[in-house]
Protein backbone atom coordinates (compact mmCIF):
# COMPACT_ATOMS: atom_id res chain seq x y z
CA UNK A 1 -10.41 -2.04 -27.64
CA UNK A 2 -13.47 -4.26 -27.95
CA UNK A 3 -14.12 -7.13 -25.25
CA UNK A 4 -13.09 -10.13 -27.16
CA UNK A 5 -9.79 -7.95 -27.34
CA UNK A 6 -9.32 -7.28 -23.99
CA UNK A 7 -9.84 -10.92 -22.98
CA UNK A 8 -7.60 -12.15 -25.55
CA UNK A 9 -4.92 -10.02 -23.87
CA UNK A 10 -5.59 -11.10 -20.31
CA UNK A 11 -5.90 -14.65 -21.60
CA UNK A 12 -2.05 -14.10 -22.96
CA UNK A 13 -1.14 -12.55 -19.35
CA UNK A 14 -2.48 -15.46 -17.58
CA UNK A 15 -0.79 -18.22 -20.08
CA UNK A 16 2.74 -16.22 -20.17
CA UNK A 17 2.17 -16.20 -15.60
CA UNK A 18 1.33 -20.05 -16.15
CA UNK A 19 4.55 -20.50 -18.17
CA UNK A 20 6.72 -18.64 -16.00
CA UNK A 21 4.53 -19.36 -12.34
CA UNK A 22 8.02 -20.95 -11.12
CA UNK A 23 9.58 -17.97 -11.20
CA UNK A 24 7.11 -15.60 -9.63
CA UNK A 25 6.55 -18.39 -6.91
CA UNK A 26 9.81 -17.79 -5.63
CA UNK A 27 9.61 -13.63 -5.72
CA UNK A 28 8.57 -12.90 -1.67
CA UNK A 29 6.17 -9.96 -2.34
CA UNK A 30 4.63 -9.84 0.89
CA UNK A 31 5.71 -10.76 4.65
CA UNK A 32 3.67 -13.95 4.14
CA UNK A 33 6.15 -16.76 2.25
CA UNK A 34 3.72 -18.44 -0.05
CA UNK A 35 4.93 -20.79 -2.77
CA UNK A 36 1.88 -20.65 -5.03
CA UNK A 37 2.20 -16.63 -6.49
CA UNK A 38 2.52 -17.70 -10.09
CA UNK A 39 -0.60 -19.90 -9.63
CA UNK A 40 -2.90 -17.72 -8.18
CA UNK A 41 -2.20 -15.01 -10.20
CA UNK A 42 -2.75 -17.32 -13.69
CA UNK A 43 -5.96 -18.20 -11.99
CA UNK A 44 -7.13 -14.23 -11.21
CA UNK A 45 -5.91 -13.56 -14.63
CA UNK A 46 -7.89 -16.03 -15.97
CA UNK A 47 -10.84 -15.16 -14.10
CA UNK A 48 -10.54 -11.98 -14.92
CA UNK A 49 -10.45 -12.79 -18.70
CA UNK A 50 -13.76 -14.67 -18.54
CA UNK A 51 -15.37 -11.76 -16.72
CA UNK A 52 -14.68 -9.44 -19.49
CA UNK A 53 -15.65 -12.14 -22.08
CA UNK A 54 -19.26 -12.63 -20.63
């Protein structure tokens, strides 16, 4: 898989998490209750994706 690939498909990750960030807000993963899951993982995806891209 080239780069631009790879990105593309972490770009998709991030926008599905954005779509759905409600829903993965309210899944308790840790000890910690946190409300903003969905968004910080859209935002590490997304991150992610431009890393790979440059």
């Amino acid at each position: 898989m080239d780069r631009p690939s790879l990105a593309a498909l972490i770009r998709g990750g991030a926008d599905r998490t954005e779509v759905n960030r409600h829903q993965v807000d309210r899944m308790n993963l840790s000890p910690v209750l946190d409300d903003d899951r969905g968004s910080d993982l859209s935002l590490t995806l997304r991150a992610c994706a431009e890393g790979v891209r440059a």
